[in-house]
C-alpha atoms as a PDB file:
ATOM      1  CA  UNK A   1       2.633  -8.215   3.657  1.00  0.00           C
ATOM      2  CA  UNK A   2       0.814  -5.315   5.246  1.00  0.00           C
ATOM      3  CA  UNK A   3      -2.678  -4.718   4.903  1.00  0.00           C
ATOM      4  CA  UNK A   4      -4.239  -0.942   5.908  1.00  0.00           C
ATOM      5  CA  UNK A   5      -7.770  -1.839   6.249  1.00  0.00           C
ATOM      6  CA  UNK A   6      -9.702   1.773   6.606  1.00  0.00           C
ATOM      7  CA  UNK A   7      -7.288   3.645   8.305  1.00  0.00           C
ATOM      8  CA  UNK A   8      -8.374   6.927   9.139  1.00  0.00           C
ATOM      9  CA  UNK A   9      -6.422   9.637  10.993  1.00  0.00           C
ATOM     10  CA  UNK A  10      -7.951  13.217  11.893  1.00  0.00           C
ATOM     11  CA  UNK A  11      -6.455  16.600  14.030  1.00  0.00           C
ATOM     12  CA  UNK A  12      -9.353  18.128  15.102  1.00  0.00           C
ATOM     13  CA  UNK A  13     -11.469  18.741  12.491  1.00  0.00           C
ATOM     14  CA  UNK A  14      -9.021  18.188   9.658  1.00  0.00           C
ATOM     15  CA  UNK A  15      -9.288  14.987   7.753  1.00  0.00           C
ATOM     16  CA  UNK A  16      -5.806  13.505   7.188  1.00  0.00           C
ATOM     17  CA  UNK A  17      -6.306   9.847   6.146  1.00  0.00           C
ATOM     18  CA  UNK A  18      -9.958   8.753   4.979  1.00  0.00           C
ATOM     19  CA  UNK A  19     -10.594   5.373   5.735  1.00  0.00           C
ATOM     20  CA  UNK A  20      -7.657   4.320   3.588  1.00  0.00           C
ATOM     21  CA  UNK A  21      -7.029   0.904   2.503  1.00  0.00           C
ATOM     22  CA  UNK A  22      -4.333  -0.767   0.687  1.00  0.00           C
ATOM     23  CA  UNK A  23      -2.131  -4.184   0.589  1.00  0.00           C
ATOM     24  CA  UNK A  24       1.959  -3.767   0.056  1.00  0.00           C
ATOM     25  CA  UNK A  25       3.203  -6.908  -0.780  1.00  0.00           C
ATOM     26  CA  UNK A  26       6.193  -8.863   0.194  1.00  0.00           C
ATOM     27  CA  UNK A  27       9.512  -8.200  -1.850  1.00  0.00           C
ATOM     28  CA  UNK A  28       8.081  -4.965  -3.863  1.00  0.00           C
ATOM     29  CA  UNK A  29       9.192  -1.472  -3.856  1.00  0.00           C
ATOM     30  CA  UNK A  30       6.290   1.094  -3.282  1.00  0.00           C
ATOM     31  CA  UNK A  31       6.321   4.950  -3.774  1.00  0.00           C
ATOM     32  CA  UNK A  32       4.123   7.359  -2.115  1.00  0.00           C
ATOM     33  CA  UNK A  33       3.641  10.747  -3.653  1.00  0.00           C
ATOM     34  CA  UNK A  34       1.331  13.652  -2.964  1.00  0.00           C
ATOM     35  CA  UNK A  35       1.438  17.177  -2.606  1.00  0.00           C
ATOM     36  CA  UNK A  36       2.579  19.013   1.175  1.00  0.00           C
ATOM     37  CA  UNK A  37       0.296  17.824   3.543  1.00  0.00           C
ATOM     38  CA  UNK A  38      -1.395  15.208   1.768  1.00  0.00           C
ATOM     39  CA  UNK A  39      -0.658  12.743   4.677  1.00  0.00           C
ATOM     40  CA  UNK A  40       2.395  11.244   3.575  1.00  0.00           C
ATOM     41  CA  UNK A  41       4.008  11.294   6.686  1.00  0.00           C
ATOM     42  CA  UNK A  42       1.065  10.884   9.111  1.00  0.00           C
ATOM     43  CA  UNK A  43       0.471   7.919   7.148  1.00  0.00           C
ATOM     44  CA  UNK A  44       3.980   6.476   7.492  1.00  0.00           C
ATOM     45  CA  UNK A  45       3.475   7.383  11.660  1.00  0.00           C
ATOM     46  CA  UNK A  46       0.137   5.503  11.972  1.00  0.00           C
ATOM     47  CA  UNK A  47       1.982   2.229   9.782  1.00  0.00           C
ATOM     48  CA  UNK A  48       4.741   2.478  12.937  1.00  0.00           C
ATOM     49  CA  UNK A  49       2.749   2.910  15.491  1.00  0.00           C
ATOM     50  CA  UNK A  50       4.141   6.411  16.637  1.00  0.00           C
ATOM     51  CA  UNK A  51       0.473   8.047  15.691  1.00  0.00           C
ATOM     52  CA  UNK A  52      -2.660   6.275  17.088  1.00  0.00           C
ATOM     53  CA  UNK A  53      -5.853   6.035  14.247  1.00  0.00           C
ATOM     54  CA  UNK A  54      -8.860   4.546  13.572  1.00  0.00           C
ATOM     55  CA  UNK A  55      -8.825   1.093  11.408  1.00  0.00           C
ATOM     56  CA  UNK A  56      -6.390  -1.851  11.600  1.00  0.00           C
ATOM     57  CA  UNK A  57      -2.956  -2.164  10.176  1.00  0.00           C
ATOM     58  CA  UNK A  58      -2.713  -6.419   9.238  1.00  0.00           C
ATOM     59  CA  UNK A  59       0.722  -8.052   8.938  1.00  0.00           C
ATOM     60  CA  UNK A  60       2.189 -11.544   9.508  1.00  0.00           C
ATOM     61  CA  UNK A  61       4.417  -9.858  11.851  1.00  0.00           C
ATOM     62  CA  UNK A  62       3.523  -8.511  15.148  1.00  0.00           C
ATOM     63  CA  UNK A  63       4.077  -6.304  16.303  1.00  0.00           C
ATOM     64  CA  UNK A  64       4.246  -4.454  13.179  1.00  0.00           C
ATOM     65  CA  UNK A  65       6.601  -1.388  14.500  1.00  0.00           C
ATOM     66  CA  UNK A  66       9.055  -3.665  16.276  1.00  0.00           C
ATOM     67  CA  UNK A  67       9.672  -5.007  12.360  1.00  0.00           C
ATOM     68  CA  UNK A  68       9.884  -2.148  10.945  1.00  0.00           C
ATOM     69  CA  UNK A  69      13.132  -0.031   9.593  1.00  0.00           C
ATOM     70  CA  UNK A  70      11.370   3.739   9.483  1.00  0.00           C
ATOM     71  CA  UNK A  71      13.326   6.957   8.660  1.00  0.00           C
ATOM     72  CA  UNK A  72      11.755   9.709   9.181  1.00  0.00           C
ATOM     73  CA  UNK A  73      11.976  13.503   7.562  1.00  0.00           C
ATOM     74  CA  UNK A  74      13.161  14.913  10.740  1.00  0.00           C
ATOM     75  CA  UNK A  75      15.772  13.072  12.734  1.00  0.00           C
ATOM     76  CA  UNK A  76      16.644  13.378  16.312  1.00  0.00           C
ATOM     77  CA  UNK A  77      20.257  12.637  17.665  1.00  0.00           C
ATOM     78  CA  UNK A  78      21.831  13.395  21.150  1.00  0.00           C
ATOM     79  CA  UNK A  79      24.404  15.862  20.742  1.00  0.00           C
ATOM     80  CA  UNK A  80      27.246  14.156  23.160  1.00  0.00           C
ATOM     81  CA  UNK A  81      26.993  10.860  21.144  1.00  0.00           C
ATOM     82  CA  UNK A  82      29.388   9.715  18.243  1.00  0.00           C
ATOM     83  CA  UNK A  83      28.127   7.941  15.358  1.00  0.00           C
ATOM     84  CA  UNK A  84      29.059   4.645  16.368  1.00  0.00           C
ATOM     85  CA  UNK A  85      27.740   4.474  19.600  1.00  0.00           C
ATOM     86  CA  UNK A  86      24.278   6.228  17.802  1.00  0.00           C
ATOM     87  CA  UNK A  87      24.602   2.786  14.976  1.00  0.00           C
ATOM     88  CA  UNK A  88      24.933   0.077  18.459  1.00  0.00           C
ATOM     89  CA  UNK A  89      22.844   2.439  20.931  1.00  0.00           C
ATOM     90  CA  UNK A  90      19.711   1.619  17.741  1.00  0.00           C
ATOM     91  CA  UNK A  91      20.668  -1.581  17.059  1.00  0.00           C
ATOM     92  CA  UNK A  92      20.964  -2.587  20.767  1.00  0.00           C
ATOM     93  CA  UNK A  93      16.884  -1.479  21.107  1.00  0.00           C
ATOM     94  CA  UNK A  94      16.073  -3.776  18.560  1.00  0.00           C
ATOM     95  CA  UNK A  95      18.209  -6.534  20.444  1.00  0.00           C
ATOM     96  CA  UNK A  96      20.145  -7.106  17.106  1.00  0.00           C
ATOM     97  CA  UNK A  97      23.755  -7.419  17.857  1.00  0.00           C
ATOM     98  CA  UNK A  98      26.029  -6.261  15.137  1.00  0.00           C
ATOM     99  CA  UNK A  99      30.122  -6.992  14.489  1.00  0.00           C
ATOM    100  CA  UNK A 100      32.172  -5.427  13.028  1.00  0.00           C
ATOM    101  CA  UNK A 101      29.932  -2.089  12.417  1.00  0.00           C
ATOM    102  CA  UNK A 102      33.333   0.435  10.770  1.00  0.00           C
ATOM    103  CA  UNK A 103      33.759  -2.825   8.616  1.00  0.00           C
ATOM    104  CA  UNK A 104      30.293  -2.269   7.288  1.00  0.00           C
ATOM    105  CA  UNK A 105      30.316   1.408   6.955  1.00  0.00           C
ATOM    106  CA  UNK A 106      29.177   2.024   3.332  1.00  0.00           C
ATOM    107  CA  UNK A 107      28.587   5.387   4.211  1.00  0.00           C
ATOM    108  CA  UNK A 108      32.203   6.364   4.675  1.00  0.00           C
ATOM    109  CA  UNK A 109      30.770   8.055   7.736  1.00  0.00           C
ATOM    110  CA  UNK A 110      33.252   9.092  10.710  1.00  0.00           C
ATOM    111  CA  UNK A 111      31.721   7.073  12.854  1.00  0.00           C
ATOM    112  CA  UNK A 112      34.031   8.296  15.900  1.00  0.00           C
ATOM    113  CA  UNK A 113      33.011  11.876  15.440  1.00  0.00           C
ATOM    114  CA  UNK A 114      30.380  13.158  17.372  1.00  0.00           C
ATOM    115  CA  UNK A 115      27.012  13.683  15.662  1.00  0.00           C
ATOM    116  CA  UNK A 116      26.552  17.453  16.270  1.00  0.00           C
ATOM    117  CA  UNK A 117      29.767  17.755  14.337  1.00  0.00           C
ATOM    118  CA  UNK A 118      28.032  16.041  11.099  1.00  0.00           C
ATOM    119  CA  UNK A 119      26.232  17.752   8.244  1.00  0.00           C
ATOM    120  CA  UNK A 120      22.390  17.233   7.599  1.00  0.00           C
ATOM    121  CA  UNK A 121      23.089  14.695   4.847  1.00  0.00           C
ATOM    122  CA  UNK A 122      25.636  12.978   6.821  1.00  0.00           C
ATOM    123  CA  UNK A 123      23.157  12.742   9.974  1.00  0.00           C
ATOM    124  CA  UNK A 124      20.405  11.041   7.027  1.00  0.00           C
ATOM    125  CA  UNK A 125      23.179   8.468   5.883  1.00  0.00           C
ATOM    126  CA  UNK A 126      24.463   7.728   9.649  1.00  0.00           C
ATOM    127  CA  UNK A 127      20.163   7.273  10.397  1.00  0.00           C
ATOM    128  CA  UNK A 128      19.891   5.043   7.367  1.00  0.00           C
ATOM    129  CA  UNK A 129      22.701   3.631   7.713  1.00  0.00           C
ATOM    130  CA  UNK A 130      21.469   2.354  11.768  1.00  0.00           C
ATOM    131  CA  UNK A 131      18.468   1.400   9.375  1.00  0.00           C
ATOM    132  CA  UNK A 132      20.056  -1.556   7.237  1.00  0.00           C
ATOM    133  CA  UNK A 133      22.033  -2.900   9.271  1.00  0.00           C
ATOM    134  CA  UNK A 134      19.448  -4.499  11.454  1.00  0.00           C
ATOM    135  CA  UNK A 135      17.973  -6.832   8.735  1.00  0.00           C
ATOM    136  CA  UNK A 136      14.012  -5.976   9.079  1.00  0.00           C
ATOM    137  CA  UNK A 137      11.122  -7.150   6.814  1.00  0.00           C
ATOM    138  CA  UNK A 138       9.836  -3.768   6.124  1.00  0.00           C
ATOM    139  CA  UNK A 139      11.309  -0.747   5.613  1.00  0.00           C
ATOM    140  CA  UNK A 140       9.492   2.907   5.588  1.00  0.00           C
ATOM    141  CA  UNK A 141      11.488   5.985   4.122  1.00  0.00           C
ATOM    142  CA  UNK A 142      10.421   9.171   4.376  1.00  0.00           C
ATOM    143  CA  UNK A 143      12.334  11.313   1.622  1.00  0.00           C
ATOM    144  CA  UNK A 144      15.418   9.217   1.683  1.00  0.00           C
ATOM    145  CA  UNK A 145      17.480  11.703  -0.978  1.00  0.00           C
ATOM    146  CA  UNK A 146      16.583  14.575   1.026  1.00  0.00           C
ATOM    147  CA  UNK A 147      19.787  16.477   1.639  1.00  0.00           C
ATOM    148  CA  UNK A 148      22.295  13.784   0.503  1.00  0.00           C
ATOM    149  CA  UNK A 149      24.814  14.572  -1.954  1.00  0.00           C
ATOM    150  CA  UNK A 150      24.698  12.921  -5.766  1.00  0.00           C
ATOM    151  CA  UNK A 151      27.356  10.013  -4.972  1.00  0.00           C
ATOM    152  CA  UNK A 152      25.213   9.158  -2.186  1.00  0.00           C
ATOM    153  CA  UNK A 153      21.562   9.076  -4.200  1.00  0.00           C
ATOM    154  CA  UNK A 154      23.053   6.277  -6.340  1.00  0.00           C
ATOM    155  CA  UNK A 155      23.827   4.540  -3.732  1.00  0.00           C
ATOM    156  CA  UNK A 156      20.581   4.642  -1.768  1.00  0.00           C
ATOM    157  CA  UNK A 157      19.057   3.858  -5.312  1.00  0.00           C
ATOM    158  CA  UNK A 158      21.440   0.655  -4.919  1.00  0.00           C
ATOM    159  CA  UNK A 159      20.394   0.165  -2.093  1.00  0.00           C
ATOM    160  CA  UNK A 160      17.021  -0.135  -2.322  1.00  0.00           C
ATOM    161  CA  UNK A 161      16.961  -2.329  -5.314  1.00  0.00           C
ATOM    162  CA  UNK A 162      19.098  -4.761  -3.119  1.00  0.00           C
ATOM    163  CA  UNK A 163      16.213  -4.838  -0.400  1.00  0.00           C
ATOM    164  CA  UNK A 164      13.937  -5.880  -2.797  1.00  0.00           C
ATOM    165  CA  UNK A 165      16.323  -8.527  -4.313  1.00  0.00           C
ATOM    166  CA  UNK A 166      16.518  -9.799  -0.467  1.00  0.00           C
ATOM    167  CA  UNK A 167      12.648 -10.257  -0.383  1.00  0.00           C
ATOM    168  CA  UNK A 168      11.832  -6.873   1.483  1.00  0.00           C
ATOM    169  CA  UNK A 169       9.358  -4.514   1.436  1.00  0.00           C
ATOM    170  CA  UNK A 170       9.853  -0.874   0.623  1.00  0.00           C
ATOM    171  CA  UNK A 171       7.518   2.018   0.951  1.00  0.00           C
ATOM    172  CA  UNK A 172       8.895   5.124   0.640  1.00  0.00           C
ATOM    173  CA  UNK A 173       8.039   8.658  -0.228  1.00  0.00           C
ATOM    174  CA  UNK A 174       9.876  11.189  -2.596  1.00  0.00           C
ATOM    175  CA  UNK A 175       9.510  14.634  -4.431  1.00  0.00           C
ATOM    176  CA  UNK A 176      11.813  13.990  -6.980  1.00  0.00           C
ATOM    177  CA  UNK A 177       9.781  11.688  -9.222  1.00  0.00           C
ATOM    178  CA  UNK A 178      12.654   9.789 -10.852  1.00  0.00           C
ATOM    179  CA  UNK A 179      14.138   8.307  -7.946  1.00  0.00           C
ATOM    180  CA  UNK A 180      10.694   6.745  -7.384  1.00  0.00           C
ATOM    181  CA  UNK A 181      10.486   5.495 -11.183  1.00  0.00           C
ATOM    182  CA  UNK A 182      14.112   3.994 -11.224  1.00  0.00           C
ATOM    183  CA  UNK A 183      13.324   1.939  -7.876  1.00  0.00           C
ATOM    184  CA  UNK A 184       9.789   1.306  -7.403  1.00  0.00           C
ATOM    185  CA  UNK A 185       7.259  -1.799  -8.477  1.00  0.00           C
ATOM    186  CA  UNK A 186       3.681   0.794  -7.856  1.00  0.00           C
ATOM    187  CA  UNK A 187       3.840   4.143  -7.299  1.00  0.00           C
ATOM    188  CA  UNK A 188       0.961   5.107  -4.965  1.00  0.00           C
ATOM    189  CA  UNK A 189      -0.955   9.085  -5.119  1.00  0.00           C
ATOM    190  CA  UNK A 190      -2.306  10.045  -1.946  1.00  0.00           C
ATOM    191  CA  UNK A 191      -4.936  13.088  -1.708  1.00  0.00           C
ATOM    192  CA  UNK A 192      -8.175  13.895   0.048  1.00  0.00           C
ATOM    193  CA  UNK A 193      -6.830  11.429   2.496  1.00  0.00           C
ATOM    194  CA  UNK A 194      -6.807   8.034   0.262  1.00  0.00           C
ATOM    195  CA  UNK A 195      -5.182   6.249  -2.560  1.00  0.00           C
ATOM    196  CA  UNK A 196      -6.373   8.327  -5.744  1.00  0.00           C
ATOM    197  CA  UNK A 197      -4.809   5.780  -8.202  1.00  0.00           C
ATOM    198  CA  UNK A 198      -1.911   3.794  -7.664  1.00  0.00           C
ATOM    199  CA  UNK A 199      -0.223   2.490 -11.166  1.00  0.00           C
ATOM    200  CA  UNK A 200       2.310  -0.180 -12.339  1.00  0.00           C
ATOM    201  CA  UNK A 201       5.787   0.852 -13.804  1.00  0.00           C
ATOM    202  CA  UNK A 202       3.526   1.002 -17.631  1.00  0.00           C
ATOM    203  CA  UNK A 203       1.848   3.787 -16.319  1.00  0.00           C
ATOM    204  CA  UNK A 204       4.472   5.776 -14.590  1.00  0.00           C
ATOM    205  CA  UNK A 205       5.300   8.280 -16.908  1.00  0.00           C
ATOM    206  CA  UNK A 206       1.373   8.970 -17.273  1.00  0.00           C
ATOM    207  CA  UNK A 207       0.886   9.370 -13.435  1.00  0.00           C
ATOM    208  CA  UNK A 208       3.431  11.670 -13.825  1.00  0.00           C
ATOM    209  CA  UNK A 209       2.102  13.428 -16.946  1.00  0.00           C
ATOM    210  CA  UNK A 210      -1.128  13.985 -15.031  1.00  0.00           C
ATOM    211  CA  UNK A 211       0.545  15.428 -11.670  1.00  0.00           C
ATOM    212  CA  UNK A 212       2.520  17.905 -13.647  1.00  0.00           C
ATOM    213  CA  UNK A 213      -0.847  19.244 -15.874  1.00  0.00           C
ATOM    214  CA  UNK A 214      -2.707  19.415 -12.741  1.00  0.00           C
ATOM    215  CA  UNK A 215       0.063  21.235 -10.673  1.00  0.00           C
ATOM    216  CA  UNK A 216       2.107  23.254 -13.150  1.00  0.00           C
ATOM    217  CA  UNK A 217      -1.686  23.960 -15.144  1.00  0.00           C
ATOM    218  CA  UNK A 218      -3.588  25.772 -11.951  1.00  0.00           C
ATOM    219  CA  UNK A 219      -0.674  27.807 -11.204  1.00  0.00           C
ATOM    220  CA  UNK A 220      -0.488  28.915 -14.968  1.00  0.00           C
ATOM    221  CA  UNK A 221      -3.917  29.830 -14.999  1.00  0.00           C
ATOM    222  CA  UNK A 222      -3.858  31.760 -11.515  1.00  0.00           C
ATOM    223  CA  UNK A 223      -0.939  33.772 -13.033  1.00  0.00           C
ATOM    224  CA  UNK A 224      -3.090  34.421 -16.381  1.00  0.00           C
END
């Protein structure tokens, strides 16, 4: 479980997060949507501890961001590093020891490649792939099928399910609707800085409904 008990997150004068609070429960799959710069990501940075806020983020473990799996939308690798020694160089900061890491390389990655030499996709599945194999509580995605390939959506999708089959918890974010509705328990709108509505997987297609009136409907009329 992880409570967010008013968080509230401001640059400068610009309100990002509005004294926000929510519960994600154990083994359920959340989605997070909004439009650009609705504060899905500053969220997901105040939830791991990499952006200090106002308010209190509750779980039964502490600390929170040393339990935490979190991919984030932009990824940073050192250049004279192969993938493998990327996957134990991760894994060794969270003092899990892994065997046998090619063995579990779902990926297909070339893990003895350097990482410069990888495409953007293949840099989010060798990230991800770091990710899993450490065995955390909670996981945070930020646009997981962002620049992967079709084979490799399904099996993120896969993936994700599993987690929850485990007894994880996911929260993750996503622009392409469907991946959200084939994998999540609540989906989750975020604007003005706060949960607007958040629905069960009844109302998805009606969340969805509503998004695309209110998005593709102003444009229309600004175009006349």
């Amino acid at each position: 479980m992880i409570q967010l008990v008013e968080i509230s997150k401001s640059f400068g004068s610009h309100v990002v997060l509005d004294r926000l609070s929510f519960t994600f429960e154990n083994n359920k799959v959340y989605g997070i949507v909004g439009k650009n710069g609705s504060g899905k990501t500053t969220l997901f940075r105040c939830m791991t501890g990499l952006e200090s806020c106002k308010g209190e983020v509750v779980s039964e473990h502490q600390p929170l961001k040393n339990h935490i799996g979190y991919l984030p939308t932009e990824l940073f690798f050192f250049k004279l590093m192969t993938g493998l020694e990327y996957v134990r160089f991760v894994c060794h900061a969270r003092n899990k020891k892994i065997e046998n890491i090619a063995g579990k390389n779902f990926f297909n990655l070339p893990l003895n490649d350097y990482i410069s030499t990888y495409s953007t996709g293949m840099k989010k599945k060798l990230a991800l792939f770091a990710i899993l194999l450490q065995d955390l509580p909670y996981y945070i995605f930020d646009e997981p099928f962002n620049g992967i390939d079709l084979q490799s959506s399904e099996l993120v999708l896969g993936l994700i399910k599993a987690l929850r089959q485990k007894g994880k918890t996911v929260i993750m974010s996503s622009h392409i609707y469907t991946t959200l509705t084939q994998t999540c328990d609540e989906i989750c709108l975020l604007d003005e800085g706060c949960f607007k509505q958040h629905v069960l997987k009844a109302d998805f297609d009606t969340l969805e409904q509503s998004m695309h009136q209110e998005i593709v409907g102003n444009a229309m009329d600004l175009l006349g």
